[in-house]
N, C-alpha and C. Protein backbone atom coordinates (compact mmCIF):
# COMPACT_ATOMS: atom_id res chain seq x y z
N UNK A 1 0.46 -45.07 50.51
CA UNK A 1 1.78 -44.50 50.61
C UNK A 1 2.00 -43.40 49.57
N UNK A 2 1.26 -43.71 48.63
CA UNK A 2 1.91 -42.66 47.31
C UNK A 2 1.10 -41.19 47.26
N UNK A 3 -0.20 -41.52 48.23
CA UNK A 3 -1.00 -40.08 48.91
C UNK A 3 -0.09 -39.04 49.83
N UNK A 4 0.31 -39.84 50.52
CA UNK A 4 1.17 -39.55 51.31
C UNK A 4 2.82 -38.65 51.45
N UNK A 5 3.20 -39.37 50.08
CA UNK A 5 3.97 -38.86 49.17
C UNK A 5 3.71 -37.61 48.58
N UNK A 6 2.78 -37.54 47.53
CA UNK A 6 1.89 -36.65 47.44
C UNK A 6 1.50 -35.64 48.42
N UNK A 7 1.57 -35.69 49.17
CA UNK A 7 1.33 -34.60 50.20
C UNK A 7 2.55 -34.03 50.32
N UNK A 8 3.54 -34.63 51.02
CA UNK A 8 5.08 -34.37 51.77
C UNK A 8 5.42 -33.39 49.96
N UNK A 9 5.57 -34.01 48.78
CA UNK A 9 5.58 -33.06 47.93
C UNK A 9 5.03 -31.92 47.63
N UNK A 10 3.66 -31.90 47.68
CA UNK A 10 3.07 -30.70 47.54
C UNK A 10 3.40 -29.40 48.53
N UNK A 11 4.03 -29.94 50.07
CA UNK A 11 3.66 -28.88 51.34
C UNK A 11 5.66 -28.48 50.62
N UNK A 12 6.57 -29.81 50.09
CA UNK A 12 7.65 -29.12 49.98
C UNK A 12 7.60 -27.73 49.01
N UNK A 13 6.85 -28.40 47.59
CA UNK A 13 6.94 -27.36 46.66
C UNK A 13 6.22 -26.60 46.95
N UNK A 14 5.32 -26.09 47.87
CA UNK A 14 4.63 -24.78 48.30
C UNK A 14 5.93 -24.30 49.13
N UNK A 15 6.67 -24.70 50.46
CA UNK A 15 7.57 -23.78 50.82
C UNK A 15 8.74 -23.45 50.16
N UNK A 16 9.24 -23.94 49.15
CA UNK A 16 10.27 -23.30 48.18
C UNK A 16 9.20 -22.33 47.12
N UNK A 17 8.42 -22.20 47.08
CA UNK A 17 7.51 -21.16 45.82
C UNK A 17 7.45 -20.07 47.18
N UNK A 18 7.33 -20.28 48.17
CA UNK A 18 7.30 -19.14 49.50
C UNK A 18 8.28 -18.80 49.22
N UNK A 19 9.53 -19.43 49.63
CA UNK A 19 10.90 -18.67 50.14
C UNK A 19 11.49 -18.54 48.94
N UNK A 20 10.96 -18.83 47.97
CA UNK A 20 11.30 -17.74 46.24
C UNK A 20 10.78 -16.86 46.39
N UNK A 21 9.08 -16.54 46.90
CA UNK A 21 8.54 -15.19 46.30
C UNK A 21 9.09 -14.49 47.42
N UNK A 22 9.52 -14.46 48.54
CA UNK A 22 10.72 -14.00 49.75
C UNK A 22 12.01 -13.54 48.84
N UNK A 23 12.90 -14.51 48.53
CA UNK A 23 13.69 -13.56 47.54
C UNK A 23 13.87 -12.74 46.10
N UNK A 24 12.46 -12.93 45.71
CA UNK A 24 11.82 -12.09 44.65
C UNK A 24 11.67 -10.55 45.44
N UNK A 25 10.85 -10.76 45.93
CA UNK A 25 10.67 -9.37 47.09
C UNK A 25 11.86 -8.50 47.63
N UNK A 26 12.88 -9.28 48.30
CA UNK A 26 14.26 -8.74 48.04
C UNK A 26 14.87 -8.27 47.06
N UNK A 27 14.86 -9.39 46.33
CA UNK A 27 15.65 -8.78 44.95
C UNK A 27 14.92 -7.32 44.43
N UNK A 28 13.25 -7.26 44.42
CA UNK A 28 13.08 -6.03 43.95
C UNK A 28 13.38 -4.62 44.75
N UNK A 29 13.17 -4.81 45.50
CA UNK A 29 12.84 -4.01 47.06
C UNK A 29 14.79 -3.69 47.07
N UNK A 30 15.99 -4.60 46.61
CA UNK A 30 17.37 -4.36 46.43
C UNK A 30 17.76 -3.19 45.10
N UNK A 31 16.69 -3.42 44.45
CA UNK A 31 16.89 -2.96 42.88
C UNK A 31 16.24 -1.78 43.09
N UNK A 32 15.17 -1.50 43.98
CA UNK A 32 14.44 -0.20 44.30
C UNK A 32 15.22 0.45 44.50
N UNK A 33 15.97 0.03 46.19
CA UNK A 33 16.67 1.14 47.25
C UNK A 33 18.04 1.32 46.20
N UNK A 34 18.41 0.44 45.70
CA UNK A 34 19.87 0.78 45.05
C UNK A 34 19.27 2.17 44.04
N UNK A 35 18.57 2.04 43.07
CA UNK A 35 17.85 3.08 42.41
C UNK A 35 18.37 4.61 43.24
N UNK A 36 17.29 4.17 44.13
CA UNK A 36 17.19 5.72 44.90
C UNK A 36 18.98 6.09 45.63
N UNK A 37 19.59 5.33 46.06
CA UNK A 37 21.09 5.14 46.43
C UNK A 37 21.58 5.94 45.62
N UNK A 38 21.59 5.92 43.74
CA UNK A 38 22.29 6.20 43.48
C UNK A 38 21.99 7.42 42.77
N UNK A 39 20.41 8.13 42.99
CA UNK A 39 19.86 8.98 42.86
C UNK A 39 21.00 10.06 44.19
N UNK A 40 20.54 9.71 45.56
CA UNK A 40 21.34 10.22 46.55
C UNK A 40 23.07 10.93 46.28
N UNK A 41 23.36 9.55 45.60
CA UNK A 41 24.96 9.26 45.38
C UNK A 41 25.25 10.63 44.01
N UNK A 42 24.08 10.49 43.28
CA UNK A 42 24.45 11.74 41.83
C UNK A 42 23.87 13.14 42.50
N UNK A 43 22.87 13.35 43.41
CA UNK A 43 23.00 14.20 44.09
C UNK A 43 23.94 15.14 44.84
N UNK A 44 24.17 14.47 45.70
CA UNK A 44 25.21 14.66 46.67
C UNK A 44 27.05 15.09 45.55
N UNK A 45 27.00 14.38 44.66
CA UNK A 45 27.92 14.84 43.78
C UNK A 45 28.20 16.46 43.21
N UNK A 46 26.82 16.93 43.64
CA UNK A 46 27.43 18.58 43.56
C UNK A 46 27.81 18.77 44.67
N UNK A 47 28.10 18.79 45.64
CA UNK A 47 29.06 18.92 46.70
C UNK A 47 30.46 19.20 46.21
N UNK A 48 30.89 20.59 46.88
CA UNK A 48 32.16 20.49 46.69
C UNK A 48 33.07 19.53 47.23
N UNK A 49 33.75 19.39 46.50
CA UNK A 49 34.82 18.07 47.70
C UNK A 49 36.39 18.67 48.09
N UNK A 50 36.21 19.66 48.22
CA UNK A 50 37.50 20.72 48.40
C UNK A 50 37.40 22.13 48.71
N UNK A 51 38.11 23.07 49.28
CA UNK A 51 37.87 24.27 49.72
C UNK A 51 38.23 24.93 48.36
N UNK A 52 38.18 24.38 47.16
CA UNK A 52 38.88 25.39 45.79
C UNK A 52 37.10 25.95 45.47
N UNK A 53 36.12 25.71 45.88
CA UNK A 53 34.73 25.67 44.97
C UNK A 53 33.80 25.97 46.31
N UNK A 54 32.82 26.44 46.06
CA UNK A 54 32.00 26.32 46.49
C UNK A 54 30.64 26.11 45.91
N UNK A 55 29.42 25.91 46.48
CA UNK A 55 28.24 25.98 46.31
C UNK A 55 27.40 26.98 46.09
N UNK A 56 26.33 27.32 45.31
CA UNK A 56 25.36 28.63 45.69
C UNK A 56 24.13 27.86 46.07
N UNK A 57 23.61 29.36 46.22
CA UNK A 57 21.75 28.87 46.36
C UNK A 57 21.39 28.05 45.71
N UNK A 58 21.63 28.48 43.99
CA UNK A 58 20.57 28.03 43.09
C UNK A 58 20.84 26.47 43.19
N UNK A 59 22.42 26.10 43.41
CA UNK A 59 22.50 24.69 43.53
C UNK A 59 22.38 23.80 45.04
N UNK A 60 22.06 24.47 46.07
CA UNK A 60 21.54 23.95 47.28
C UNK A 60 20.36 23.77 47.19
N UNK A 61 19.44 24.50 46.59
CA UNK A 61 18.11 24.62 46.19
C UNK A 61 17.32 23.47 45.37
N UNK A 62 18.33 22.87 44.55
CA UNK A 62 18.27 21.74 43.50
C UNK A 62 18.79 20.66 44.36
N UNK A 63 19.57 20.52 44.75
CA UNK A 63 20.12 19.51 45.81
C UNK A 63 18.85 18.95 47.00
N UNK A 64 18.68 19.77 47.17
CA UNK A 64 17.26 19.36 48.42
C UNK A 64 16.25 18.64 47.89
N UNK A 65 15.75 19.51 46.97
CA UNK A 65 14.93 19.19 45.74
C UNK A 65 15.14 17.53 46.08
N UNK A 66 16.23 17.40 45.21
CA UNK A 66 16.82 16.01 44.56
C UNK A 66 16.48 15.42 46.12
N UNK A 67 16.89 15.57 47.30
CA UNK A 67 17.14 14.67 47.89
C UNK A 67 15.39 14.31 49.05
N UNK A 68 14.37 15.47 48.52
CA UNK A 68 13.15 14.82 49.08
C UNK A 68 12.85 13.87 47.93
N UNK A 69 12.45 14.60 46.64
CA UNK A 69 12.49 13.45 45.49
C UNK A 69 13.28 12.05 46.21
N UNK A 70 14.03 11.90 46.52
CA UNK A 70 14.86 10.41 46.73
C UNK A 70 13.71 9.84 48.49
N UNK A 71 13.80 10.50 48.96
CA UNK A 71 12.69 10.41 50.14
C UNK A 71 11.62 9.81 50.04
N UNK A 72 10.74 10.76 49.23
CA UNK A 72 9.43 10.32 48.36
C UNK A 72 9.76 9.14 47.69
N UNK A 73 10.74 9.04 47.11
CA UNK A 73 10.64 7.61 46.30
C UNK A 73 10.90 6.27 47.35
N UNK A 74 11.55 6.29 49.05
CA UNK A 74 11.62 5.81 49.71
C UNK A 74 10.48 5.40 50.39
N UNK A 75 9.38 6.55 50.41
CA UNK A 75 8.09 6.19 51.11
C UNK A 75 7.51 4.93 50.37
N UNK A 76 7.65 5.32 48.88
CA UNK A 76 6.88 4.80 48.04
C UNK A 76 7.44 2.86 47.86
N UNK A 77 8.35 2.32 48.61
CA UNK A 77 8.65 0.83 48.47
C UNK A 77 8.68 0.55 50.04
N UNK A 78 7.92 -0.71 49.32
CA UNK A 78 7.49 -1.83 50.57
C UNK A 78 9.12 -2.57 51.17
N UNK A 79 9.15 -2.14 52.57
CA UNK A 79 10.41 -2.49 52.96
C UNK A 79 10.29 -3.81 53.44
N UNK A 80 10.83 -5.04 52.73
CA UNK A 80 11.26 -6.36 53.75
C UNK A 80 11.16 -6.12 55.10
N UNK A 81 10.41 -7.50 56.23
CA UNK A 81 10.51 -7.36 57.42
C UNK A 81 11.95 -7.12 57.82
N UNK A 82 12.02 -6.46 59.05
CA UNK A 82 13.41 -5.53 59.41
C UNK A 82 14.24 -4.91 58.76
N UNK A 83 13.49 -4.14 57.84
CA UNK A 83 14.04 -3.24 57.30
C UNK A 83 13.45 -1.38 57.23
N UNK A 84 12.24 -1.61 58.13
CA UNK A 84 11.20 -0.30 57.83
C UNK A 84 11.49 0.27 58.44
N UNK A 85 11.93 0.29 59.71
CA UNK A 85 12.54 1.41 60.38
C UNK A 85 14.19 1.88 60.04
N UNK A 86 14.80 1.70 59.24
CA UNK A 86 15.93 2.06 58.29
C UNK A 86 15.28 2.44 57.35
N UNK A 87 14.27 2.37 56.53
CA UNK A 87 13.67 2.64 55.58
C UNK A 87 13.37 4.28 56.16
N UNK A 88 12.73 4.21 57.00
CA UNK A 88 11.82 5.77 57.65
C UNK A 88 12.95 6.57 58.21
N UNK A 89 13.79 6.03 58.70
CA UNK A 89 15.04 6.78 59.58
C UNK A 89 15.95 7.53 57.70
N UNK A 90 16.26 6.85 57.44
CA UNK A 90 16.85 7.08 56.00
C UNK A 90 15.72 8.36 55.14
N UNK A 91 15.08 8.35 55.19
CA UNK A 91 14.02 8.97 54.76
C UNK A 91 13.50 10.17 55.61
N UNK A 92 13.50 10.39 56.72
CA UNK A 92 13.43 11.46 57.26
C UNK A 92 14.98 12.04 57.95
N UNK A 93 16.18 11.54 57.25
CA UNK A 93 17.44 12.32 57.23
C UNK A 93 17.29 12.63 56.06
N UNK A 94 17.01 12.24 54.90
CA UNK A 94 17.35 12.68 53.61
C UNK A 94 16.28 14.33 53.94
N UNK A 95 15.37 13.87 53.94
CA UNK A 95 14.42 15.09 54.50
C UNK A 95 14.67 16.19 55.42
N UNK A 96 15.27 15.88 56.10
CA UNK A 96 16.00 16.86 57.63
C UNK A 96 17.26 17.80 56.55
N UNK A 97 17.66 17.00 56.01
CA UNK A 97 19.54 17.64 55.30
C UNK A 97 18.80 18.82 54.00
N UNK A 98 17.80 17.91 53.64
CA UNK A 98 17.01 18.85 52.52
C UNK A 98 17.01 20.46 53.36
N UNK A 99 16.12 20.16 54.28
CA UNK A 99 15.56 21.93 54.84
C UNK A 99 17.14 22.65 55.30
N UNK A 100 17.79 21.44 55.64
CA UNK A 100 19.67 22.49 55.66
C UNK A 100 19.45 23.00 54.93
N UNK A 101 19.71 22.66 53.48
CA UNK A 101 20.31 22.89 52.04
C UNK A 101 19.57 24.27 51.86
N UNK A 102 18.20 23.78 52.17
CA UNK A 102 17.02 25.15 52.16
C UNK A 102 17.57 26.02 52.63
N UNK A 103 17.58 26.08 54.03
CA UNK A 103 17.87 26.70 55.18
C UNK A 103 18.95 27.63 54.60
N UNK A 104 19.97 27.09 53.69
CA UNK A 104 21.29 27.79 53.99
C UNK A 104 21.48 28.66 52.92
N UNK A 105 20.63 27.91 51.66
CA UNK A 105 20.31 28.88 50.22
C UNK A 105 19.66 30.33 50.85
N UNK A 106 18.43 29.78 51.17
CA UNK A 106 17.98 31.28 52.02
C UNK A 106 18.70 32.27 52.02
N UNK A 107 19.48 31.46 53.63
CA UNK A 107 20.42 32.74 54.15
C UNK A 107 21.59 32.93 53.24
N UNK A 108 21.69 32.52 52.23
CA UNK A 108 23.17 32.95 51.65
C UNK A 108 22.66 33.77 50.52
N UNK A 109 21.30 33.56 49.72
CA UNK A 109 20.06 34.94 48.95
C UNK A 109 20.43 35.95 49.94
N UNK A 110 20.29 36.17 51.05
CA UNK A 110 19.86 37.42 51.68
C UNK A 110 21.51 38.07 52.50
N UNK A 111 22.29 36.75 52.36
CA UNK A 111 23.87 37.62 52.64
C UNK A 111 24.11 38.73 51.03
N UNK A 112 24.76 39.80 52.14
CA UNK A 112 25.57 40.80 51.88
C UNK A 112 26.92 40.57 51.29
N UNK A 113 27.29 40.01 51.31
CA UNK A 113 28.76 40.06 51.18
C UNK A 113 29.72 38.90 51.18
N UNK A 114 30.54 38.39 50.86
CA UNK A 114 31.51 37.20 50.66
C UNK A 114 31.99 36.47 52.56
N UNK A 115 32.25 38.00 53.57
CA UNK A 115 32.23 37.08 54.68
C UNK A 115 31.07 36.90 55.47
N UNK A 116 30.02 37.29 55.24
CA UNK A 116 28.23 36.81 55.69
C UNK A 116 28.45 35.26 55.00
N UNK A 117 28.36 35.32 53.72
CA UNK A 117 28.00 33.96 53.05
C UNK A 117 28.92 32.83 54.10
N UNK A 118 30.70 33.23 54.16
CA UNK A 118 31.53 32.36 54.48
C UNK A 118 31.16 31.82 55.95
N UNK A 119 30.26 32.84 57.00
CA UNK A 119 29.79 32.70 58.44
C UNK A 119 28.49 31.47 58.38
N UNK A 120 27.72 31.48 57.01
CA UNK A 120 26.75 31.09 56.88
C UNK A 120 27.16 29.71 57.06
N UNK A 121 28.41 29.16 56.09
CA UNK A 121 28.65 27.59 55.75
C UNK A 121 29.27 27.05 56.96
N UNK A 122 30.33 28.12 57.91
CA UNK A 122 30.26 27.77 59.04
C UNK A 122 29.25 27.51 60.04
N UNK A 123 28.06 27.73 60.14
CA UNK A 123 27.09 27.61 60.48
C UNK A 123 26.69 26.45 60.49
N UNK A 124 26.41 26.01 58.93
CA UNK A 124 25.93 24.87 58.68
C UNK A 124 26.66 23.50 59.00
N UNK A 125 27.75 23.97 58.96
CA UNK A 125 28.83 22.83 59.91
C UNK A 125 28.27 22.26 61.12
N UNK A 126 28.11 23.72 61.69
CA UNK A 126 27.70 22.94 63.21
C UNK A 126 26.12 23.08 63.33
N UNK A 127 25.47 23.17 62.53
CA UNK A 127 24.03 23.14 62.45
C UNK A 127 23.23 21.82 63.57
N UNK A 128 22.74 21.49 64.30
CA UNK A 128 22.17 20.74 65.35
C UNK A 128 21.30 19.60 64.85
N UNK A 129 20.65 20.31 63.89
CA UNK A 129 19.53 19.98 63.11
C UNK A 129 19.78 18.75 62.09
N UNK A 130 21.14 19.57 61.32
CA UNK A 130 21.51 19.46 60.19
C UNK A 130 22.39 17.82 60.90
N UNK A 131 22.78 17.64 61.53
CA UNK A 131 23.72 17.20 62.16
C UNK A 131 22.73 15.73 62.47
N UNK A 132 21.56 16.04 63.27
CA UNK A 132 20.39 14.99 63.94
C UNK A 132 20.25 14.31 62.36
N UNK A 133 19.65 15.11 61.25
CA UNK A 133 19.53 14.36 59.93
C UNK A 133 20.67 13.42 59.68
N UNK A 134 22.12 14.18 59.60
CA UNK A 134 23.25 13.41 59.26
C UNK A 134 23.26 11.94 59.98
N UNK A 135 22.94 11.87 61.13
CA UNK A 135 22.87 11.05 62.10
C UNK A 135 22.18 9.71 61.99
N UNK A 136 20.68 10.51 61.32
CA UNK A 136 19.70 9.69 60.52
C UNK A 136 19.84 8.97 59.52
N UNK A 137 20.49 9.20 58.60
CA UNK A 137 20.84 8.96 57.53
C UNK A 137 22.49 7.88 57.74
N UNK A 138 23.49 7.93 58.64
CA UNK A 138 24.42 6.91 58.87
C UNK A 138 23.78 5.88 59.64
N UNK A 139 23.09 6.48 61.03
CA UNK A 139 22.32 5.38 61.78
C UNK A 139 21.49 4.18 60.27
N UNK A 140 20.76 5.05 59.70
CA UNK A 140 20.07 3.80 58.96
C UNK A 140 21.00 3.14 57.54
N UNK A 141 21.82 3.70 57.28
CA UNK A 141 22.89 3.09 56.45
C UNK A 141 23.94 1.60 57.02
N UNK A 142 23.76 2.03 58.98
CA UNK A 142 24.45 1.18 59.45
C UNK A 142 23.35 0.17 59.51
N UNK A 143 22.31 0.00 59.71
CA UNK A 143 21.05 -0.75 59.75
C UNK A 143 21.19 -1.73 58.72
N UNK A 144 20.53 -1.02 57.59
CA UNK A 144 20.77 -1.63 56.28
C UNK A 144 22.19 -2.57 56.28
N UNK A 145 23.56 -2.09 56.58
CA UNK A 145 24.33 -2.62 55.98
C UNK A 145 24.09 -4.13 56.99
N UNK A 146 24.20 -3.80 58.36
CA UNK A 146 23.52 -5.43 59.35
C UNK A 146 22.66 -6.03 58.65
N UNK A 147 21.53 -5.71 57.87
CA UNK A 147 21.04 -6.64 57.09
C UNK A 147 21.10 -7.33 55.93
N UNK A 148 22.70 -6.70 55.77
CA UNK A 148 23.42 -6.84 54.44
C UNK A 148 23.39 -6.29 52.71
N UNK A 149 22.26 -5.08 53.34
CA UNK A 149 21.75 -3.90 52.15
C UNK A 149 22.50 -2.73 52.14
N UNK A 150 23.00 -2.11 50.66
CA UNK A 150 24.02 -1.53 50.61
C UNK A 150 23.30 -0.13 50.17
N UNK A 151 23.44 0.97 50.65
CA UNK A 151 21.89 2.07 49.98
C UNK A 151 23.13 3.19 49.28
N UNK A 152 24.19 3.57 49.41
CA UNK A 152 24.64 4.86 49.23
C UNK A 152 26.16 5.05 49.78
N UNK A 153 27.26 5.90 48.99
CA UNK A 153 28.24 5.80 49.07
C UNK A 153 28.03 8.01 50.28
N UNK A 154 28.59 8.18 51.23
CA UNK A 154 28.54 9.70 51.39
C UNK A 154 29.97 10.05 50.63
N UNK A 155 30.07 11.06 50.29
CA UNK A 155 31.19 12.09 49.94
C UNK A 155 31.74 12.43 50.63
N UNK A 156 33.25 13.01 50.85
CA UNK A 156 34.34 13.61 51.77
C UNK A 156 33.49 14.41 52.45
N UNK A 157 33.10 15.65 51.59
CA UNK A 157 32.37 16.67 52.33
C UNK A 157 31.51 16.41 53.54
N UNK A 158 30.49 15.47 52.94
CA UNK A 158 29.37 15.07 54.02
C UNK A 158 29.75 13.90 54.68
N UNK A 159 30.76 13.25 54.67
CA UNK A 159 31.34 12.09 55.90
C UNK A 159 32.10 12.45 57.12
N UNK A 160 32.92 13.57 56.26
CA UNK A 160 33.52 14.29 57.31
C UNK A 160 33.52 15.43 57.79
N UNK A 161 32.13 16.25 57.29
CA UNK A 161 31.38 17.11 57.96
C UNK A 161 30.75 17.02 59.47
N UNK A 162 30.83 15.44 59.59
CA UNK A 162 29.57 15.10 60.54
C UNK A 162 30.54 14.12 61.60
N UNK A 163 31.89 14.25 62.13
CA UNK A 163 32.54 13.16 62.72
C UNK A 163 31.98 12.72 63.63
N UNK A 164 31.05 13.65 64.28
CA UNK A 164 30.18 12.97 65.77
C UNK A 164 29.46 12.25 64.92
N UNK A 165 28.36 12.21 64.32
CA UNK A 165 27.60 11.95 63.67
C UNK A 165 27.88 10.05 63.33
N UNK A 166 29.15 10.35 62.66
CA UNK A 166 29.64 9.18 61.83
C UNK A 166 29.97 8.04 63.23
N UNK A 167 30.58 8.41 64.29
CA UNK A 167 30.83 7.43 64.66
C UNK A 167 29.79 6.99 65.82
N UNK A 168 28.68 7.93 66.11
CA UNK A 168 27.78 7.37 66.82
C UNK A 168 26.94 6.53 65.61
N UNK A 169 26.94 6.34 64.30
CA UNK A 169 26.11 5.81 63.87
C UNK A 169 27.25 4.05 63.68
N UNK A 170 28.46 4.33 63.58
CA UNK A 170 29.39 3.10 64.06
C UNK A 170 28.98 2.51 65.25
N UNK A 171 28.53 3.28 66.40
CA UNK A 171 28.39 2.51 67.44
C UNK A 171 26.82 1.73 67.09
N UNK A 172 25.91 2.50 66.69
CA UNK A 172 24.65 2.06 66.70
C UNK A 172 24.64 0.75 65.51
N UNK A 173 25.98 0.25 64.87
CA UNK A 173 25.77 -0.37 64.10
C UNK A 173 26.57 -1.79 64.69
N UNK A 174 27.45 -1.25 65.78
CA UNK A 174 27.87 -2.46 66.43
C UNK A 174 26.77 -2.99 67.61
N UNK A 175 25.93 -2.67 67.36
CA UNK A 175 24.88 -2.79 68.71
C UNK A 175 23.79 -3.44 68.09
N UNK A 176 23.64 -3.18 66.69
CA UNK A 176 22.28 -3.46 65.92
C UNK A 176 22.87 -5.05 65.64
């Protein structure tokens, strides 16, 4: 009987040392993405959040920067099961919004004049591209949050830049 015992103990304390090193893995893999979250979150903080300011190149240019840096650091952690495709979706919007930022420094180097630049940001409003990233980036925020992972706060600017955006990624989050 006391072999026996012995056993039923050993198979218990092996599956609690499992479903610890399970929430070890979380916990780090929580402490990662929050990291990069709030890399995103101090990024995104040069954003104007009002029509009193605007942006230039040199700081769209740094912004992108910042936000493949946050990408790259996304490739780089092992995502918990059901979490990798929010992981990659999140990661190739941060990436997509980057080549905007690019995209728009460019053309605002090579504008002429105060209403070229002002045609430019209208542009980027309705950018297609820019928009599919935005998309990317709420879709996998809504993901994450179903699995009860919290990655990133967006800003006025970029929440309500994107209203299609935002609420198809509401729907994809009542569905997930």
């Amino acid at each position: 009987m006391s072999r026996t015992l012995a056993i039923v103990v050993a198979i218990v304390l092996a599956g609690l040392l499992l479903a610890g090193c399970g929430d070890s893995e979380r916990l780090t893999y929580e402490r990662d993405l929050t990291k990069v979250g709030r890399d995103v979150e101090r990024a995104l903080d040069a954003l104007p959040q009002d029509d009193t300011r605007t942006i230039g190149p040199g700081e769209l240019s740094k912004l992108a920067s910042q936000l493949r840096e946050a990408a790259d650091q996304l490739d780089d952690l092992d995502p918990p099961k059901g979490v990798g495709d929010a992981q990659r979706r999140l990661g190739h919007g941060l990436r997509g919004v980057a080549t905007g930022f690019d995209d728009l420094a460019s053309n605002l180097r090579a504008a002429t004049d105060d209403q070229a630049r002002s045609e430019l940001f209208i542009e980027f409003q309705a950018d297609e591209h820019v928009d599919a990233a935005f998309e990317d980036i709420l879709a996998a925020q809504a993901a994450y949050s179903a699995k009860g992972y919290r990655v990133f706060e967006t800003k006025a600017p970029v929440a309500t830049a994107r209203p299609k955006a935002k609420a198809k990624a509401k729907t994809a989050a009542a569905t997930a």
